[in-house]
Each structure stands twice: as structure tokens, then as C-alpha cells.
C-alpha atoms as a PDB file:
ATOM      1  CA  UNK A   1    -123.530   1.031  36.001  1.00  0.00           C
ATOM      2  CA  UNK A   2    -119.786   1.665  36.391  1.00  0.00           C
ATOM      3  CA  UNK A   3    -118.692   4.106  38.413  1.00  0.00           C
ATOM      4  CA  UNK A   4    -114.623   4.840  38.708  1.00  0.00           C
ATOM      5  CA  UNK A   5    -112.698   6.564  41.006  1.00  0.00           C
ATOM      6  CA  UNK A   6    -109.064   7.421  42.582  1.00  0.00           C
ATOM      7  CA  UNK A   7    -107.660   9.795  40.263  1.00  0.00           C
ATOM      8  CA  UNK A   8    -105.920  12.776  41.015  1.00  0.00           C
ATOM      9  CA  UNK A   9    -102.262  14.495  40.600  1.00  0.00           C
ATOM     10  CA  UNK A  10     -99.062  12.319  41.731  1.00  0.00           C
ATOM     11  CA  UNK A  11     -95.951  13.359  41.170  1.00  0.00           C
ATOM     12  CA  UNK A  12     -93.622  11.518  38.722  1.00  0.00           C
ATOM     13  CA  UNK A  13     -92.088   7.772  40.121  1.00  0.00           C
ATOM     14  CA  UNK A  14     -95.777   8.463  42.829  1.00  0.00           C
ATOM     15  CA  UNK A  15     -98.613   5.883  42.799  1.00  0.00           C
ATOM     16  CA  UNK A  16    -102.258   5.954  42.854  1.00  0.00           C
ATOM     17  CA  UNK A  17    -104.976   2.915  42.679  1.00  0.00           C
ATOM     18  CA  UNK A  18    -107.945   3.733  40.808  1.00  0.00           C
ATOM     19  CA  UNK A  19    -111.628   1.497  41.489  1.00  0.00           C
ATOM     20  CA  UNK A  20    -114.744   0.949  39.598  1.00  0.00           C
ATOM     21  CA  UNK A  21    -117.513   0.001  41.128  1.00  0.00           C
ATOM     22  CA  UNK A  22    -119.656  -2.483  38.947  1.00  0.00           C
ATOM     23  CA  UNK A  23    -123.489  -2.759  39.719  1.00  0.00           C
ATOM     24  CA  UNK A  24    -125.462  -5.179  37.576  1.00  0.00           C
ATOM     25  CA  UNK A  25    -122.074  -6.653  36.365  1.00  0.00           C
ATOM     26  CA  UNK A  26    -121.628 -10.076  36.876  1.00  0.00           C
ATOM     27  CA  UNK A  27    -117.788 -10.488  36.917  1.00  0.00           C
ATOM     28  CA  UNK A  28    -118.483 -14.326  35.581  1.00  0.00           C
ATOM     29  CA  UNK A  29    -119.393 -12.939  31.677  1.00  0.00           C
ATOM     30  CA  UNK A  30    -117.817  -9.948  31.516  1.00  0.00           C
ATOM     31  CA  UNK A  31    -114.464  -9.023  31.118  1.00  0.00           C
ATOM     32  CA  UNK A  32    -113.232  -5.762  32.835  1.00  0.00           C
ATOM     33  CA  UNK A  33    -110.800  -3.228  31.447  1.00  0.00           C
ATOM     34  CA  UNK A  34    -109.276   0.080  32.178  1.00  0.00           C
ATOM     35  CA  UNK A  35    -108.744   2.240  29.256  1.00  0.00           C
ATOM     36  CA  UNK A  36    -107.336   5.831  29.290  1.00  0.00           C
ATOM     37  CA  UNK A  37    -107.625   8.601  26.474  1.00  0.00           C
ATOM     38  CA  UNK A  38    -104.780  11.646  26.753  1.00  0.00           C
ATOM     39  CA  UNK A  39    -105.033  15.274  25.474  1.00  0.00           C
ATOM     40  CA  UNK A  40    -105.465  15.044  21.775  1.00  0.00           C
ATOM     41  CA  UNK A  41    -105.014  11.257  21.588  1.00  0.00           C
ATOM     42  CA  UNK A  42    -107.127   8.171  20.994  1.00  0.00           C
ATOM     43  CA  UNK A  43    -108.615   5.765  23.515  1.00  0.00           C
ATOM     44  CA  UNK A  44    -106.066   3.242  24.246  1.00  0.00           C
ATOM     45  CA  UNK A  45    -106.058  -0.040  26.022  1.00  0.00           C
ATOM     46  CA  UNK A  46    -104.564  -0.270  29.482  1.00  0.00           C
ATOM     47  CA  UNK A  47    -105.407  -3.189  30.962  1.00  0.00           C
ATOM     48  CA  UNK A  48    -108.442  -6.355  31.036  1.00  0.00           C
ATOM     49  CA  UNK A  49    -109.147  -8.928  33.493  1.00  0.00           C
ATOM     50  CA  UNK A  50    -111.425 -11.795  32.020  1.00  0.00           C
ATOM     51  CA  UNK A  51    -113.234 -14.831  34.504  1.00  0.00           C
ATOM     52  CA  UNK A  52    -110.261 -16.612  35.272  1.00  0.00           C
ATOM     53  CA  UNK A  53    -109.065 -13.934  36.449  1.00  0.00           C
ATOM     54  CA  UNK A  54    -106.763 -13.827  32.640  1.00  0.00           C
ATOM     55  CA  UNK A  55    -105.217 -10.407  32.422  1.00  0.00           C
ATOM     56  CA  UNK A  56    -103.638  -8.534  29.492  1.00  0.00           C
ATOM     57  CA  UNK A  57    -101.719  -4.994  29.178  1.00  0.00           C
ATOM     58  CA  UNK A  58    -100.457  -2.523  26.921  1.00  0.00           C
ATOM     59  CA  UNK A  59     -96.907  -2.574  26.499  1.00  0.00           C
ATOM     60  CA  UNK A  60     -96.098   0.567  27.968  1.00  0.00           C
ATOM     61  CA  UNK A  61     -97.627  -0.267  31.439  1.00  0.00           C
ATOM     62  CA  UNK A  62     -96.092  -4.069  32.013  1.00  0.00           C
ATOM     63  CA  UNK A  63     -94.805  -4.126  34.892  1.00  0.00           C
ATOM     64  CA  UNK A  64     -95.653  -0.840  36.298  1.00  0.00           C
ATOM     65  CA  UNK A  65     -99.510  -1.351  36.424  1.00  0.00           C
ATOM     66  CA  UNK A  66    -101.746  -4.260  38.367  1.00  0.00           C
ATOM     67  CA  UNK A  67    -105.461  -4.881  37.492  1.00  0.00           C
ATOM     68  CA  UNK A  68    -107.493  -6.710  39.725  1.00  0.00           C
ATOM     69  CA  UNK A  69    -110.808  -7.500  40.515  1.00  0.00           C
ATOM     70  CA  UNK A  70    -113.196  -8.193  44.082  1.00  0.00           C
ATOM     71  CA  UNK A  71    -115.700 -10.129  43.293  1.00  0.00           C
ATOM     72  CA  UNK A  72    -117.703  -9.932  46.940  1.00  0.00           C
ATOM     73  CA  UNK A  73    -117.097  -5.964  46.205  1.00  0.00           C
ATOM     74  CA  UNK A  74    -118.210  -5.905  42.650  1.00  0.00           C
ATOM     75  CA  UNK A  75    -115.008  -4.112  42.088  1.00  0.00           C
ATOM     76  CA  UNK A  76    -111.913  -3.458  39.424  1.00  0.00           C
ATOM     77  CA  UNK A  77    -108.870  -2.080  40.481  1.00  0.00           C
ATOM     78  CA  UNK A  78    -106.073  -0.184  38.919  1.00  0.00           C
ATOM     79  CA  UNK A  79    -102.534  -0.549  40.880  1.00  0.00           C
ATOM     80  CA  UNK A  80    -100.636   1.797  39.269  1.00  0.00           C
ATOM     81  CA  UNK A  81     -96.989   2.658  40.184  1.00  0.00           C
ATOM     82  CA  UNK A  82     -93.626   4.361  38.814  1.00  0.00           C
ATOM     83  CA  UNK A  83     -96.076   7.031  36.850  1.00  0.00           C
ATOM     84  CA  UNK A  84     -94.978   8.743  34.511  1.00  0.00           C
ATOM     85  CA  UNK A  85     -96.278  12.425  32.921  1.00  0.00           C
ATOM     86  CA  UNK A  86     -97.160  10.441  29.365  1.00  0.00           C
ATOM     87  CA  UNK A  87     -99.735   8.593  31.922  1.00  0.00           C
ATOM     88  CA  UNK A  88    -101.445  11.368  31.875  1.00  0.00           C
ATOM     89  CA  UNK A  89    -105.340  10.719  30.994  1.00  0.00           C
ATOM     90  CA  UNK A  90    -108.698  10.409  31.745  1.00  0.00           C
ATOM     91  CA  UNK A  91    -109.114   7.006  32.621  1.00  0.00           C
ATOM     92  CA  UNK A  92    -112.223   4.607  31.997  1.00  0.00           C
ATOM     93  CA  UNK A  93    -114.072   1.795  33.485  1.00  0.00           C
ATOM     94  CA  UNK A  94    -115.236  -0.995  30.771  1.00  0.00           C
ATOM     95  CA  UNK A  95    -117.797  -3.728  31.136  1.00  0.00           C
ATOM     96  CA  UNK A  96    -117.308  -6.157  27.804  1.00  0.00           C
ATOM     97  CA  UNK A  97    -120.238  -8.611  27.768  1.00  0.00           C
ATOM     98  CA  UNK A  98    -118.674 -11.989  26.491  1.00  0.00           C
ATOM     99  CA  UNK A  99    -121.698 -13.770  25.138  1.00  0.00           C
ATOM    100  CA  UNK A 100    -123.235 -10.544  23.788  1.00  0.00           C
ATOM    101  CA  UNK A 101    -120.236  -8.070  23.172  1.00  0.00           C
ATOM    102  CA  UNK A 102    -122.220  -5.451  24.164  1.00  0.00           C
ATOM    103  CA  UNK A 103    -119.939  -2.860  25.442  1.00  0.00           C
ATOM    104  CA  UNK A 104    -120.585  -0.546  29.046  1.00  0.00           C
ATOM    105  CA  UNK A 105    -118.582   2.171  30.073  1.00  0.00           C
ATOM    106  CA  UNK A 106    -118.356   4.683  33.052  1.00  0.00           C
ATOM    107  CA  UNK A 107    -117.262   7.824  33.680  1.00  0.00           C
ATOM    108  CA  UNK A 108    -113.938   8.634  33.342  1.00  0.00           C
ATOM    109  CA  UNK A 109    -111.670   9.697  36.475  1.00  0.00           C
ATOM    110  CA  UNK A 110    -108.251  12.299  35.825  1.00  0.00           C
ATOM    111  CA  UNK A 111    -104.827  11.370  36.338  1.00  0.00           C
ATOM    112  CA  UNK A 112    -102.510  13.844  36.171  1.00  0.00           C
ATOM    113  CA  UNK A 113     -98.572  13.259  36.960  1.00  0.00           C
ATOM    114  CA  UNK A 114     -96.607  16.514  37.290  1.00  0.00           C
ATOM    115  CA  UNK A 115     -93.622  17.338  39.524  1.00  0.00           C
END
């Protein structure tokens, strides 16, 4: 079960950090990812962490957003900083099985960036 959290509305150049909270996810075959899907737009990538703690981002986060995982917690994080309104979206938690590629997913939290 994934269960994320932490949106809300920051204003433009603001910050937020969104969490999911993994149970029965065992960070050691699974790869994590944060995905987002905007108004009238596909589901796009944001951001993985794999065991190793290997990460990978879209393009049009670098530098602006951090993923990160607790393993004690059974937690992914989202850093996100310098938002912008086109980050906009309803972001999602994703579980990616590696031996299995079965595919979880939570429920999605809002973030909204508007002056």
C-alpha cells in the first residue's frame, strides 16, 4: 500500500516535500518513482530511485527536484524547489517490482503553484 502526501498550493519560486509511505514494499526489489499527471495531460515521469539508491529525472525537474528514500521509515520523498505553475499536478507514488514488473500505485496528492 502506498500512501502519498504533502501537497498543497505554493506560490511560484516556493517549495514543498511530498512522502509516500510504503507498507509491504521492500525498498531492496523495488524501485520507487514519483510521477505527476496535469489538467488534460498524460502521466509523466518525475523522478525513480532504484536499490542503490540510482536515481533518474525528467528533464524539466533536474536540478530543481530531489528524490529520496528512508529505508527504517519505509518512505520516498519528493524535495521539490523553485516551482513553477507548469508543476502543477496530481502527483503519484509508484512501487515497480524488479523481478516481477508488477506495477503499484497510490493515491495521488495536489500540487498547485499560483501567485
Amino acid at each position: 500500500q502506498l500512501q502519498a502526501s504533502g501537497g498543497g498550493l505554493v506560490q511560484p519560486g516556493g517549495s514543498l516535500r511530498l512522502s509516500c509511505a510504503a507498507s509491504g514494499i521492500y525498498f531492496n526489489v523495488y524501485a520507487m518513482g514519483w510521477y505527476r499527471q496535469a489538467p488534460g495531460k498524460q502521466r509523466e515521469l518525475v523522478a525513480t530511485i532504484k536499490p542503490g539508491d540510482v536515481t533518474n529525472y525528467a528533464d524539466s525537474v533536474k536540478g530543481r527536484f530531489t528524490i529520496s528514500r528512508d529505508i527504517a521509515k519505509n518512505t520516498v520523498y519528493l524535495q521539490m524547489s523553485s516551482l513553477k505553475p507548469e508543476d502543477t499536478a496530481v502527483y503519484s507514488c509508484n512501487a515497480h517490482n524488479l523481478p516481477s514488473a508488477v506495477n503499484y500505485w497510490g493515491k495521488g496528492t495536489l500540487v498547485t503553484v499560483s501567485s
